[in-house]
PDB file of N, CA and C in Angstrom:
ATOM      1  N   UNK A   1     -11.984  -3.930  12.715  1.00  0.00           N
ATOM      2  CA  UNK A   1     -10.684  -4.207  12.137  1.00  0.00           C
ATOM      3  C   UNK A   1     -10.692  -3.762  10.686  1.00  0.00           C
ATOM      4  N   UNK A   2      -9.471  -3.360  10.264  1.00  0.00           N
ATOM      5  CA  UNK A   2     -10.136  -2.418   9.178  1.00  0.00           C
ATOM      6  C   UNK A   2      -8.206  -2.982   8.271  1.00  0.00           C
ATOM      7  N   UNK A   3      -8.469  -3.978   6.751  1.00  0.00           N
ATOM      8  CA  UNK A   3      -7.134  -4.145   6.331  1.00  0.00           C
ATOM      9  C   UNK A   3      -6.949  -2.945   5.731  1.00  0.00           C
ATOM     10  N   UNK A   4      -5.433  -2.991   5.720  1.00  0.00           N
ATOM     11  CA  UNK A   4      -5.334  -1.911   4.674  1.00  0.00           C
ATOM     12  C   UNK A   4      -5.484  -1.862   3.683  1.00  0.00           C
ATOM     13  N   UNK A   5      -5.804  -0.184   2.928  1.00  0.00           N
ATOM     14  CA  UNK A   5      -6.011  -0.675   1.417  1.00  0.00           C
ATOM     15  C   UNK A   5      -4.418  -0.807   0.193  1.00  0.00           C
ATOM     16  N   UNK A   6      -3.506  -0.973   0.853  1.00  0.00           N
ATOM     17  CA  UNK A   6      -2.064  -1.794   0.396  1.00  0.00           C
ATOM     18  C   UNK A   6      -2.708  -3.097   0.055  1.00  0.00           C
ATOM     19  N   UNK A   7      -2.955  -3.842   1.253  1.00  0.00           N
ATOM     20  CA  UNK A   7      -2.972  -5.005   1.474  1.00  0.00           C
ATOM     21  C   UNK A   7      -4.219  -5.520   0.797  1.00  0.00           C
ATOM     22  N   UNK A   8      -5.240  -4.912   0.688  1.00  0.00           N
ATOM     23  CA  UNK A   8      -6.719  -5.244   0.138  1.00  0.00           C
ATOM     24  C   UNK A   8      -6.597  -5.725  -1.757  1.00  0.00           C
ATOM     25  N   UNK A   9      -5.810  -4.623  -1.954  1.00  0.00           N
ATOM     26  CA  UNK A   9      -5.288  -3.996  -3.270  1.00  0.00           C
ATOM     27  C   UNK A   9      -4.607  -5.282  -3.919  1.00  0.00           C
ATOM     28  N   UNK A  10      -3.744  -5.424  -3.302  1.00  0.00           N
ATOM     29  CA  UNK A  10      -2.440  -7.008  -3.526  1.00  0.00           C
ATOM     30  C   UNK A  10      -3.241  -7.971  -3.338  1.00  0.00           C
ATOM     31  N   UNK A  11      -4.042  -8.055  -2.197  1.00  0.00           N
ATOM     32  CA  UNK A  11      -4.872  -9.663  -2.336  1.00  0.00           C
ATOM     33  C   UNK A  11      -5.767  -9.559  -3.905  1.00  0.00           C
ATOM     34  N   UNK A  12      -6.409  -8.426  -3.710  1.00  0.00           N
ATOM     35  CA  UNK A  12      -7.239  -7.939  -4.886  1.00  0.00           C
ATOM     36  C   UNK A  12      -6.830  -8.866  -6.548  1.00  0.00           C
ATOM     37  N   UNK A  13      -5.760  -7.547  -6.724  1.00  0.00           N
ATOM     38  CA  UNK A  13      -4.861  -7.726  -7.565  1.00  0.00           C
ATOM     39  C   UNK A  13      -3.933  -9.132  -7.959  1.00  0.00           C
ATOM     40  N   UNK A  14      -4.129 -10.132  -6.635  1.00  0.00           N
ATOM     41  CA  UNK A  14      -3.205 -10.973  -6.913  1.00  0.00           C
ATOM     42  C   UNK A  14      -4.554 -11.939  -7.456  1.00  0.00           C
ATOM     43  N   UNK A  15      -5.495 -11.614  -7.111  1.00  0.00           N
ATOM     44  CA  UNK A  15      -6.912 -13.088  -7.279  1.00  0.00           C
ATOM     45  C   UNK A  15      -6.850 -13.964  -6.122  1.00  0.00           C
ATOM     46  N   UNK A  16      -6.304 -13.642  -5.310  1.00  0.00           N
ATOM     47  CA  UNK A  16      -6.523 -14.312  -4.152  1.00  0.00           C
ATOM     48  C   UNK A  16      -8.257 -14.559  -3.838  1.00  0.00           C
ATOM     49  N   UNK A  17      -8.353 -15.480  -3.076  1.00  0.00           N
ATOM     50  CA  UNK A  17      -9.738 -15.831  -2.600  1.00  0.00           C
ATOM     51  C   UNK A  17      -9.439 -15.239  -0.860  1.00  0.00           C
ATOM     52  N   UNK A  18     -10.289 -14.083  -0.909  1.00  0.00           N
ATOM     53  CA  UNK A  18     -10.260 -13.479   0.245  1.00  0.00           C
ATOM     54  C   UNK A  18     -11.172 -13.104   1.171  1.00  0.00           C
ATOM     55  N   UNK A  19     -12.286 -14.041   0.237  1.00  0.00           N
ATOM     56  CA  UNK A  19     -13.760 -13.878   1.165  1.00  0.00           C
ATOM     57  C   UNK A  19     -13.862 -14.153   2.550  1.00  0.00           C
ATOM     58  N   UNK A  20     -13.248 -15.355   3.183  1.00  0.00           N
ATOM     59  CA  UNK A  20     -13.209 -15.595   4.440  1.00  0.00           C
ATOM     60  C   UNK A  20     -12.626 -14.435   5.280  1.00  0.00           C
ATOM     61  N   UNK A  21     -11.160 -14.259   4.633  1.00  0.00           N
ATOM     62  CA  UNK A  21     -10.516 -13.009   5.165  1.00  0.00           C
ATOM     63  C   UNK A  21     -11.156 -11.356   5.916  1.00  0.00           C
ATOM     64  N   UNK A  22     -11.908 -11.503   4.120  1.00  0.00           N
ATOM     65  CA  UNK A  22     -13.105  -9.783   4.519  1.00  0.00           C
ATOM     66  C   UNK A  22     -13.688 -10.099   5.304  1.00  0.00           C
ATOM     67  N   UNK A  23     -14.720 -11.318   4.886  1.00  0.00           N
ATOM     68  CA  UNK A  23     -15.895 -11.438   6.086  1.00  0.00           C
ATOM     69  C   UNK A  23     -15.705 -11.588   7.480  1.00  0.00           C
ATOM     70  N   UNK A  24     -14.383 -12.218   7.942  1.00  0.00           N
ATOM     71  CA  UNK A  24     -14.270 -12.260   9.318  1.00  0.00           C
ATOM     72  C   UNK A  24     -13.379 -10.897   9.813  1.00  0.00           C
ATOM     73  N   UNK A  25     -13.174 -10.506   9.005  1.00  0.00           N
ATOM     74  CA  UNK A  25     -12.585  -8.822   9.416  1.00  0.00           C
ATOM     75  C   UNK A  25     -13.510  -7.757   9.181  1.00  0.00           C
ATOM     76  N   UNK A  26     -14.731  -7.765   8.508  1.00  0.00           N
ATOM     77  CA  UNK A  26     -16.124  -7.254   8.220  1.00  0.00           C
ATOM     78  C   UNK A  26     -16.996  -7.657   8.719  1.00  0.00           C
ATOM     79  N   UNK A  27     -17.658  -8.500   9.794  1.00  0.00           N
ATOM     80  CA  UNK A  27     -18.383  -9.282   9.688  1.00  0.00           C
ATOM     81  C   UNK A  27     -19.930  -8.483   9.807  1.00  0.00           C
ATOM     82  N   UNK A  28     -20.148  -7.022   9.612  1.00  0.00           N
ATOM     83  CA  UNK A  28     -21.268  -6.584  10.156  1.00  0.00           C
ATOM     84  C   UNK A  28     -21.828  -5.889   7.931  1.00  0.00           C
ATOM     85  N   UNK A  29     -20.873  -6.722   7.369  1.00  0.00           N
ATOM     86  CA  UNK A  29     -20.764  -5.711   5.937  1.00  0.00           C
ATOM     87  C   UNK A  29     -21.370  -6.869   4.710  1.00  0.00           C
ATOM     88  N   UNK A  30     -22.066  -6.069   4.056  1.00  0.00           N
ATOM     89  CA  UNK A  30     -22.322  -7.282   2.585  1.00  0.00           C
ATOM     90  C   UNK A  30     -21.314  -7.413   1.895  1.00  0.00           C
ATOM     91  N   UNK A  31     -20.864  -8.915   1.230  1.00  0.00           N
ATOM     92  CA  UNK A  31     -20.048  -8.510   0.069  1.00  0.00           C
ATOM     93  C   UNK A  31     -21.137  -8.389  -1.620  1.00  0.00           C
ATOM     94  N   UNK A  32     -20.485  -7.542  -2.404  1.00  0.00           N
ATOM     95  CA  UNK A  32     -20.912  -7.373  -3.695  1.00  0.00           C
ATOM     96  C   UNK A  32     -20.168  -7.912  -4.701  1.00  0.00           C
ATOM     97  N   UNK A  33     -20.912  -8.336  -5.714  1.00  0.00           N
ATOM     98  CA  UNK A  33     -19.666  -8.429  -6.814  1.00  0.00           C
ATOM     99  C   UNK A  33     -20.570  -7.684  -7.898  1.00  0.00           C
ATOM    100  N   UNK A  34     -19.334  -7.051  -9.226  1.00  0.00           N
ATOM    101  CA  UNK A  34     -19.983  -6.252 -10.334  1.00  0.00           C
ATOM    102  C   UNK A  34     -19.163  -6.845 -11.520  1.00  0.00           C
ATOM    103  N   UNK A  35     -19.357  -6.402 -12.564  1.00  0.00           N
ATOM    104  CA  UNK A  35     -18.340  -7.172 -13.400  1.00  0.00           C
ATOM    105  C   UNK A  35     -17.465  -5.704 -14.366  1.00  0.00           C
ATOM    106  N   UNK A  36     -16.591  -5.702 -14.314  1.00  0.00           N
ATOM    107  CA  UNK A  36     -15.484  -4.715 -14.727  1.00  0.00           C
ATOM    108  C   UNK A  36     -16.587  -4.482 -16.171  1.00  0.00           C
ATOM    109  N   UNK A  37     -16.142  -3.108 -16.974  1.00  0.00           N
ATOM    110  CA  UNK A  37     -16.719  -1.983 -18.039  1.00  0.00           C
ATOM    111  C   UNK A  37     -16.513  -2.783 -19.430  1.00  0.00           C
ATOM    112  N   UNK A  38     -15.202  -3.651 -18.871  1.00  0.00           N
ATOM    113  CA  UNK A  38     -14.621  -4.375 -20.261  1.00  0.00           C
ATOM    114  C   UNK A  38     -15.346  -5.697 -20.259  1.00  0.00           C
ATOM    115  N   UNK A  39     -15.719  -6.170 -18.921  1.00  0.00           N
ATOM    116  CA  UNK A  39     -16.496  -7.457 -18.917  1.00  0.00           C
ATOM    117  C   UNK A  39     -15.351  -8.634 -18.676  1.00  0.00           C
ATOM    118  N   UNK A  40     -14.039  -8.327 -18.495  1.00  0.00           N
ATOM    119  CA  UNK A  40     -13.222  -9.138 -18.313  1.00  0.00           C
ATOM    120  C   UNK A  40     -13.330 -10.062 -17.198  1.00  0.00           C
ATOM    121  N   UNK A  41     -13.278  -8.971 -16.349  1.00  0.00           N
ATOM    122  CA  UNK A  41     -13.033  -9.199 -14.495  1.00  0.00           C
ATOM    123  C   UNK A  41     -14.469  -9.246 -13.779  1.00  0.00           C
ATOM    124  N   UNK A  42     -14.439 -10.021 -12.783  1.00  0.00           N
ATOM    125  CA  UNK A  42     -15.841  -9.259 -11.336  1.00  0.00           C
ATOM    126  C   UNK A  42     -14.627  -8.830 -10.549  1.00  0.00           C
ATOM    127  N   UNK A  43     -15.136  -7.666  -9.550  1.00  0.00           N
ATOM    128  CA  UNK A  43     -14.755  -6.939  -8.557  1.00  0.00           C
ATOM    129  C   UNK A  43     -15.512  -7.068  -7.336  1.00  0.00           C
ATOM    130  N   UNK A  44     -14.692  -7.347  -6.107  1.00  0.00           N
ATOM    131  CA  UNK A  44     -15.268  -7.951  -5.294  1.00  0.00           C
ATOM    132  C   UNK A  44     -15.320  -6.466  -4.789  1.00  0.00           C
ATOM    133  N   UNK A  45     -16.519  -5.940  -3.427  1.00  0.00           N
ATOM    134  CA  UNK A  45     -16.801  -4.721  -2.629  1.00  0.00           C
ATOM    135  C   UNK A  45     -17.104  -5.754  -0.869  1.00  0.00           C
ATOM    136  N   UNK A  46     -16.987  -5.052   0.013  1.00  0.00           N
ATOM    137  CA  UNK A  46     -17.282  -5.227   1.628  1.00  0.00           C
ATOM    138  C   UNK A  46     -18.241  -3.942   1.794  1.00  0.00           C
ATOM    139  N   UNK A  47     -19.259  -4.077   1.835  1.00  0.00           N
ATOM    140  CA  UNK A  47     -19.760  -2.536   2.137  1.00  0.00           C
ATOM    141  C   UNK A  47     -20.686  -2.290   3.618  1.00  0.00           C
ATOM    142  N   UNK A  48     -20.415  -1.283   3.892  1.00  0.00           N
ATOM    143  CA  UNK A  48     -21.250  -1.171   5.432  1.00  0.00           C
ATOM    144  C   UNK A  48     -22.798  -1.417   4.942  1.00  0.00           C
ATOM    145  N   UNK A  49     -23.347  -1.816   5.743  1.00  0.00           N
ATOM    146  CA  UNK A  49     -24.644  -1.935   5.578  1.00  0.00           C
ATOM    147  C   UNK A  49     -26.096  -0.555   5.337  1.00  0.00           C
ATOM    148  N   UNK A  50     -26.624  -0.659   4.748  1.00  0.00           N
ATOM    149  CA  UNK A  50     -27.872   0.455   4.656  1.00  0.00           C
ATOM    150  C   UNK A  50     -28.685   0.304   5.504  1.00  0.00           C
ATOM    151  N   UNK A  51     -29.581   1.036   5.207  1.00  0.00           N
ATOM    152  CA  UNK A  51     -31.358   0.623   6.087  1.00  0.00           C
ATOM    153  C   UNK A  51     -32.148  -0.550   5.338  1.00  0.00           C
ATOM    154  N   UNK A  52     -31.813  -0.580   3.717  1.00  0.00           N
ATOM    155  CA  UNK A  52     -32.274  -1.776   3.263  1.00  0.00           C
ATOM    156  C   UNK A  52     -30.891  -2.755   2.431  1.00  0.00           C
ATOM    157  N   UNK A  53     -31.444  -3.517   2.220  1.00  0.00           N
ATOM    158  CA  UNK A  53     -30.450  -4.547   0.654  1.00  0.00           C
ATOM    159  C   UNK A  53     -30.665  -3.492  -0.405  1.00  0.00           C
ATOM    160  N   UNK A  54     -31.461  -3.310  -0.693  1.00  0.00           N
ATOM    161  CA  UNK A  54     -31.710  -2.727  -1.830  1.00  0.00           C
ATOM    162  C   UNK A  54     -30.832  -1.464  -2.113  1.00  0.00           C
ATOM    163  N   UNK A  55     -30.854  -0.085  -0.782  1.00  0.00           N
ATOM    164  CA  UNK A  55     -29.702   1.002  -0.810  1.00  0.00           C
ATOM    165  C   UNK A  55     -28.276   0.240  -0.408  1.00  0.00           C
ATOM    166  N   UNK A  56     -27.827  -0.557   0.136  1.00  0.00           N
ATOM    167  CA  UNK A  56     -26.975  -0.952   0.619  1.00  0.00           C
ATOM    168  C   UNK A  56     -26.229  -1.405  -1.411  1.00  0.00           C
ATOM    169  N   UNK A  57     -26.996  -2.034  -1.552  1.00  0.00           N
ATOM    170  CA  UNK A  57     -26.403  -2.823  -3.276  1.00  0.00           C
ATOM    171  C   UNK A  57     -26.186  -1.555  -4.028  1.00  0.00           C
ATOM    172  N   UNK A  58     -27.338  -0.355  -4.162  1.00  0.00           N
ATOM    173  CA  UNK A  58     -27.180   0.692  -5.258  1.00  0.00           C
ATOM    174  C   UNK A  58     -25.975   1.582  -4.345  1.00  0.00           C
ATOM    175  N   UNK A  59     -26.012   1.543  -3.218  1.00  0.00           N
ATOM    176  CA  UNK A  59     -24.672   2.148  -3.021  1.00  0.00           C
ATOM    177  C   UNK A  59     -23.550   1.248  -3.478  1.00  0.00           C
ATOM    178  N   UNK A  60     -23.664  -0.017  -3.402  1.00  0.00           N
ATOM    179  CA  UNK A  60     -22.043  -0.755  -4.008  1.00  0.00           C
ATOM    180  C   UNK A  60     -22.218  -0.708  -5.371  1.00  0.00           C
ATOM    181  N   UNK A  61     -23.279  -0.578  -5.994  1.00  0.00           N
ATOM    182  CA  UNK A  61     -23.071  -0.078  -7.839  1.00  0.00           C
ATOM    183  C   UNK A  61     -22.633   0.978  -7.925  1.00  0.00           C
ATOM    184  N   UNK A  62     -22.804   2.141  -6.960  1.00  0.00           N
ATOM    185  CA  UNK A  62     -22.264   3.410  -7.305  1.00  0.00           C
ATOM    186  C   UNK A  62     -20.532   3.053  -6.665  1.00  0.00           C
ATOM    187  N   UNK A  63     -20.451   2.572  -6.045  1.00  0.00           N
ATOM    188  CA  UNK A  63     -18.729   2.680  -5.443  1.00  0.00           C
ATOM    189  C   UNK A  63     -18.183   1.814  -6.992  1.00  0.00           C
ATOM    190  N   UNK A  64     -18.743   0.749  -7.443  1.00  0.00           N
ATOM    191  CA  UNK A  64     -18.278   0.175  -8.523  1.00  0.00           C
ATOM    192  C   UNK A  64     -18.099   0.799  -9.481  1.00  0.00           C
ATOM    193  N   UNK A  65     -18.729   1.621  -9.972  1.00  0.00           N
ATOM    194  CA  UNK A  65     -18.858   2.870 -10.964  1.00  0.00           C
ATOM    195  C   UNK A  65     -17.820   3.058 -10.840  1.00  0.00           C
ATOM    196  N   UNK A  66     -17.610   4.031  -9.812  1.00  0.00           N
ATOM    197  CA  UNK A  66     -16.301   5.047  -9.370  1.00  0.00           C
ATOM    198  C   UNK A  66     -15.169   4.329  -9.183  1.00  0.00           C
ATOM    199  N   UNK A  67     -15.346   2.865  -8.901  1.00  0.00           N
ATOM    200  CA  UNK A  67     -13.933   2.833  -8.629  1.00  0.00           C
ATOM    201  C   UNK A  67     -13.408   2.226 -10.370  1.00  0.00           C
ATOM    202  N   UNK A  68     -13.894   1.639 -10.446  1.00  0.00           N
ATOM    203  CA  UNK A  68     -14.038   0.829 -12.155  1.00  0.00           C
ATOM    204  C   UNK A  68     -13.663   2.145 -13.592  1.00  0.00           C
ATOM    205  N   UNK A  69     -14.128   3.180 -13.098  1.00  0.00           N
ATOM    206  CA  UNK A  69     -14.271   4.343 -13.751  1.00  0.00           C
ATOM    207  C   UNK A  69     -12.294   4.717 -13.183  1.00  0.00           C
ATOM    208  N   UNK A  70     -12.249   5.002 -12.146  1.00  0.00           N
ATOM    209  CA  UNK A  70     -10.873   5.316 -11.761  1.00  0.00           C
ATOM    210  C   UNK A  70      -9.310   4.148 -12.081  1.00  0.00           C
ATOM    211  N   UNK A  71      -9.663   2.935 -12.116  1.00  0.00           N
ATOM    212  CA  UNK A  71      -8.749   2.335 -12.189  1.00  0.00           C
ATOM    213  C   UNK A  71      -8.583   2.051 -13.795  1.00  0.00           C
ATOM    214  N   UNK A  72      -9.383   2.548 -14.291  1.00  0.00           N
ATOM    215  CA  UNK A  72      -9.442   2.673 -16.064  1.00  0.00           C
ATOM    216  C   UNK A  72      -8.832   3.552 -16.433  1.00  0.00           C
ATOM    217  N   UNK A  73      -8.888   4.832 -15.616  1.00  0.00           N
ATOM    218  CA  UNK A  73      -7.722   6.123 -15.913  1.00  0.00           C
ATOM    219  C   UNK A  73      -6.303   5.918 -15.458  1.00  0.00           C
ATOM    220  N   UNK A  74      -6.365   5.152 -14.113  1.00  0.00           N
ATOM    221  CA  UNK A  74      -5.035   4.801 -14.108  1.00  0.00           C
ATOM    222  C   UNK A  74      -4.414   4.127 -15.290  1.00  0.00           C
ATOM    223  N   UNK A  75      -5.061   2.848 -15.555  1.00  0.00           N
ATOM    224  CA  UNK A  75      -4.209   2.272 -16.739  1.00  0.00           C
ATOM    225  C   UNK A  75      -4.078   2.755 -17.747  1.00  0.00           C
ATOM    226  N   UNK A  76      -5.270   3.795 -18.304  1.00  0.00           N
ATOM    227  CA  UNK A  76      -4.971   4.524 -19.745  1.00  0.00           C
ATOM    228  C   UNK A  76      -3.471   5.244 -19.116  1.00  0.00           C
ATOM    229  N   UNK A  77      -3.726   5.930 -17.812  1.00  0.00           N
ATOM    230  CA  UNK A  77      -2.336   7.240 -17.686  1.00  0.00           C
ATOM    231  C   UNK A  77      -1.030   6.191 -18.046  1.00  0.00           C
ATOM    232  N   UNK A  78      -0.658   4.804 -17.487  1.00  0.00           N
ATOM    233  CA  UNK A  78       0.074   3.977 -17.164  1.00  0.00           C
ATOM    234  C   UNK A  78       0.949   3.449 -18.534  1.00  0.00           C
ATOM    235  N   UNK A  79      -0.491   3.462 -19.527  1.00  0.00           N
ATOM    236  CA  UNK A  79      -0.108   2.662 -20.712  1.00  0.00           C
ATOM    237  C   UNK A  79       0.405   3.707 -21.694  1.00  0.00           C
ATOM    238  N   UNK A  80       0.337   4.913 -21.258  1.00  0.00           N
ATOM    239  CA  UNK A  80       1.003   5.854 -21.960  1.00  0.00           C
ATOM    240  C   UNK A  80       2.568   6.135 -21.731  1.00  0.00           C
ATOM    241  N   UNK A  81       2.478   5.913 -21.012  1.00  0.00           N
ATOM    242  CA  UNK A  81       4.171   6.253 -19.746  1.00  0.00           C
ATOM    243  C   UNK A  81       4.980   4.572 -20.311  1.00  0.00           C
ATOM    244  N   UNK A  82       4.572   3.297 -20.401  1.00  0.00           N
ATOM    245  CA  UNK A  82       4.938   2.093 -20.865  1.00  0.00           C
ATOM    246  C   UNK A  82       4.865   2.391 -22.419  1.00  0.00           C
ATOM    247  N   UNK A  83       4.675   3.180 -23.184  1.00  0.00           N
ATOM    248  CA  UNK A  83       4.311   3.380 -24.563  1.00  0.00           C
ATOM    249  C   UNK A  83       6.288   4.358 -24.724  1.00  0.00           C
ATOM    250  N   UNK A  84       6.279   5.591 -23.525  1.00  0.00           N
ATOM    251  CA  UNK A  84       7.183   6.433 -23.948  1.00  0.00           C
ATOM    252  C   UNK A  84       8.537   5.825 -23.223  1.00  0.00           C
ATOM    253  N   UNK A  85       8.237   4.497 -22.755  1.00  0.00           N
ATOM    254  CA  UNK A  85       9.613   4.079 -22.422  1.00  0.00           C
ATOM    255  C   UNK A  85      10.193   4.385 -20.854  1.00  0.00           C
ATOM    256  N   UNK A  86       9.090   4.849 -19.753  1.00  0.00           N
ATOM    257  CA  UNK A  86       9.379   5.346 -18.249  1.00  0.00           C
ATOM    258  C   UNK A  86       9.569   3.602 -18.009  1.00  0.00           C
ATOM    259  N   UNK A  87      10.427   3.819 -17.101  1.00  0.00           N
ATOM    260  CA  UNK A  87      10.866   2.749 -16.368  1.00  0.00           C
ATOM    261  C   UNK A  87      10.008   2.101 -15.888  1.00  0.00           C
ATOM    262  N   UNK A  88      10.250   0.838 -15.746  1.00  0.00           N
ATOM    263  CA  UNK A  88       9.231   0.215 -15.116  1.00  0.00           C
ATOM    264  C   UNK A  88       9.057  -0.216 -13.733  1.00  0.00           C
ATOM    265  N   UNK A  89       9.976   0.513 -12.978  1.00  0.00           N
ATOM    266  CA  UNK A  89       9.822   0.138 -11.741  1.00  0.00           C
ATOM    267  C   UNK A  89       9.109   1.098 -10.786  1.00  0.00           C
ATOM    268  N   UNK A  90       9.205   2.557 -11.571  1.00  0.00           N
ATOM    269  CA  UNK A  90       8.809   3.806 -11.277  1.00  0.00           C
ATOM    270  C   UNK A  90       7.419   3.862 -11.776  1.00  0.00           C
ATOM    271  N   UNK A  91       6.562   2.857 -13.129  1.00  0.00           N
ATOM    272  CA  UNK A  91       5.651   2.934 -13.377  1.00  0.00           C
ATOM    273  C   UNK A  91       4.878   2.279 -12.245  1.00  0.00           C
ATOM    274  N   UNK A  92       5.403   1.025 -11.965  1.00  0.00           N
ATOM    275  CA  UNK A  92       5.146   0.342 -10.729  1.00  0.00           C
ATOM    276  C   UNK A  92       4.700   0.824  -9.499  1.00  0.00           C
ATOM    277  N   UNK A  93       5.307   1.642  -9.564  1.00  0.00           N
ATOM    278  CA  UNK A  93       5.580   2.544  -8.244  1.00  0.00           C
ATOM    279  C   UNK A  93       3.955   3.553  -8.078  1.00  0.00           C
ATOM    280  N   UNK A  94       4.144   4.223  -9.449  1.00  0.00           N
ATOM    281  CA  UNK A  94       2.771   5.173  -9.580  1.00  0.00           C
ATOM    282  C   UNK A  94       1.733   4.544  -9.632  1.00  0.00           C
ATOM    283  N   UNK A  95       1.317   2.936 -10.265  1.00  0.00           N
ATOM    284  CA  UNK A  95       0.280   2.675 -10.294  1.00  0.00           C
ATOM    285  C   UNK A  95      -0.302   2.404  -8.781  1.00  0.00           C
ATOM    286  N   UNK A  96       1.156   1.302  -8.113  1.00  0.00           N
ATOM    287  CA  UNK A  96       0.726   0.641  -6.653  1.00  0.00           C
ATOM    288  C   UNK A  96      -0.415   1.724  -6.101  1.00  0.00           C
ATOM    289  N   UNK A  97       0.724   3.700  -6.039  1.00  0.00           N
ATOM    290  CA  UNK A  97       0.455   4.255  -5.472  1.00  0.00           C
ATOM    291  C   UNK A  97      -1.233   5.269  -5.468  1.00  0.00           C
ATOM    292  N   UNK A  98      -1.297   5.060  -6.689  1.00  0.00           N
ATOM    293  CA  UNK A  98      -2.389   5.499  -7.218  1.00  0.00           C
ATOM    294  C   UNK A  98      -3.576   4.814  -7.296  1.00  0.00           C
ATOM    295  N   UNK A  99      -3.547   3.292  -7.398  1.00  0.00           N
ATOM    296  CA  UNK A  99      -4.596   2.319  -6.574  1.00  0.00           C
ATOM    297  C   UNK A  99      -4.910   2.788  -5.360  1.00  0.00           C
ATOM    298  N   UNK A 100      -4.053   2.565  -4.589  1.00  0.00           N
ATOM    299  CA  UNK A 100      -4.069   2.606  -3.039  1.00  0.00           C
ATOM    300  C   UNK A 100      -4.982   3.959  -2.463  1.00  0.00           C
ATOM    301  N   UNK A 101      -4.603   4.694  -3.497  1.00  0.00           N
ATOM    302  CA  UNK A 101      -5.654   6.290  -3.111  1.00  0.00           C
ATOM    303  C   UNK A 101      -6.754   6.049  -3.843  1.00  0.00           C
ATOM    304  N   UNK A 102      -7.015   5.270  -4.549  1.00  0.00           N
ATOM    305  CA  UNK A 102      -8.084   5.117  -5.488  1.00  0.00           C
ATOM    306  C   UNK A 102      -9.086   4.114  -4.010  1.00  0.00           C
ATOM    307  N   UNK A 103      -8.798   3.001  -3.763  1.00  0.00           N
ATOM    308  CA  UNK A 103      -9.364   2.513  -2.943  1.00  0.00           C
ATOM    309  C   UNK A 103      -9.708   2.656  -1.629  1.00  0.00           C
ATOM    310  N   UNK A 104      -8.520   4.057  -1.168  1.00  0.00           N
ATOM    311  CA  UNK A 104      -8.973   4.587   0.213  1.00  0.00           C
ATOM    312  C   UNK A 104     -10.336   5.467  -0.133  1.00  0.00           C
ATOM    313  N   UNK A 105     -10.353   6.201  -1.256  1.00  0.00           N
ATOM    314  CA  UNK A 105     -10.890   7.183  -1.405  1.00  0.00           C
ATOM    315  C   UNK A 105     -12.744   6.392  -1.846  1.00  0.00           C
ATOM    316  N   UNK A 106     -12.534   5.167  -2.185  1.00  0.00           N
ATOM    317  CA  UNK A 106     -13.512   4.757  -2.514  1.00  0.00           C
ATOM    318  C   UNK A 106     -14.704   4.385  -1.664  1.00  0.00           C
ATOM    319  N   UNK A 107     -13.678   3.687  -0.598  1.00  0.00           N
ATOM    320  CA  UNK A 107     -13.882   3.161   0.710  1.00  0.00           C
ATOM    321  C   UNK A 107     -14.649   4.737   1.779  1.00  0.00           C
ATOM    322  N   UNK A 108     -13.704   5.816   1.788  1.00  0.00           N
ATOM    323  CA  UNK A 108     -14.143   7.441   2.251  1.00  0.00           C
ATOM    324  C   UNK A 108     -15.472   7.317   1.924  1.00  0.00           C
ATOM    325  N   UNK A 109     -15.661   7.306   0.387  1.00  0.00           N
ATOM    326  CA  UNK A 109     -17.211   8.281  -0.182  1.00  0.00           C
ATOM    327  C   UNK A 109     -18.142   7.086  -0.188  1.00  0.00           C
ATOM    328  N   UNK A 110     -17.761   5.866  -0.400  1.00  0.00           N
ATOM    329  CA  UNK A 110     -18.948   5.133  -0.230  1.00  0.00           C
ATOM    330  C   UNK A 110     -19.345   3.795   0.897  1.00  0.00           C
ATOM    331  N   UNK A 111     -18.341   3.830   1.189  1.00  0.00           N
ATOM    332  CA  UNK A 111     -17.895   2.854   2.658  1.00  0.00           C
ATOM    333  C   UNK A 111     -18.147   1.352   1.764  1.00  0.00           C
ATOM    334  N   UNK A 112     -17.843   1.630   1.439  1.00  0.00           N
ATOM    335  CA  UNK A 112     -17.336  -0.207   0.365  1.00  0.00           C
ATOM    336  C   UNK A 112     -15.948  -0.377  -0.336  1.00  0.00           C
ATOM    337  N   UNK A 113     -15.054  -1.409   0.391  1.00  0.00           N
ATOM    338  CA  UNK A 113     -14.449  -1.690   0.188  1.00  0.00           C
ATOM    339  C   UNK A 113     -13.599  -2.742  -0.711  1.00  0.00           C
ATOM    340  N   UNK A 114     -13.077  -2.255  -1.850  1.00  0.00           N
ATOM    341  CA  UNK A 114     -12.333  -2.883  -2.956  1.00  0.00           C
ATOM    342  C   UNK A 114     -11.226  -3.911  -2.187  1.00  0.00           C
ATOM    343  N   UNK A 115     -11.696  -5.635  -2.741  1.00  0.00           N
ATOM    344  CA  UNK A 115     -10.864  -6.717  -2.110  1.00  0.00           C
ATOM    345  C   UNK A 115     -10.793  -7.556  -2.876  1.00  0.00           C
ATOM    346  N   UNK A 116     -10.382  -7.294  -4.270  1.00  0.00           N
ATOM    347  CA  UNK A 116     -10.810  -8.880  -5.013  1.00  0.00           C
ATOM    348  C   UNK A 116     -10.916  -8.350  -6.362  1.00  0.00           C
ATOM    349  N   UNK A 117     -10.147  -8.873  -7.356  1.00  0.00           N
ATOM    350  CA  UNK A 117     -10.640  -9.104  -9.023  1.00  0.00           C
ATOM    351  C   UNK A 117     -10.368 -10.136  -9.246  1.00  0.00           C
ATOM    352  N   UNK A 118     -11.057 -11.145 -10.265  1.00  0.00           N
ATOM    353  CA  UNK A 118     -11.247 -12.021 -10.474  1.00  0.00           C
ATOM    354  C   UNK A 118     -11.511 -11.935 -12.245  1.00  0.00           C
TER     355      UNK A 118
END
């Protein structure tokens, strides 16, 4: 069973507590947590499993990287566009949309899945 990453994104994003949720819709996957670049947030990951804990975790540090690294460019692009006065429903619009590829794509290259900031 596989949520979408709309839906992953919004629980994410909202701080929902969604551990039960992943794990019984994951149940064969570790969860990870990392703590955001700024140190603000942890970011929750679901990741398929390795041959050990050990590759299984350095693969969810590397999906954390990348995704932590990507949703930082979104908001720099975002906070520029809120700086020149773009609407805000249309900014809305680009970020939702630009998460959502951010977390499919994350999920693609490293099979760990973004569900949770905190």
């Amino acid at each position: 069973m596989r949520i979408p990453a709309a839906i992953a994104l919004v629980l994410g994003l909202a701080g929902c507590s969604t551990d039960t949720l992943v794990t019984s819709a994951y149940p064969d996957r570790e969860v990870f947590r990392f703590r955001t670049s700024d140190g603000a947030d942890v970011n929750s990951y679901t990741c398929e499993r390795g041959p050990t804990v050990a590759a299984t975790k350095a693969r969810a540090g590397k999906a954390h990287a990348f995704f932590d690294k990507g949703i930082n460019a979104i908001g720099e692009k975002y906070a520029v566009h809120i700086l020149n006065g773009v609407d805000p429903a249309k900014i809305n619009k680009g970020i939702g949309a630009e998460a959502e590829v951010l977390v499919d794509t994350t999920e693609a290259r490293y099979q760990c899945l973004f569900f949770d900031a905190q």
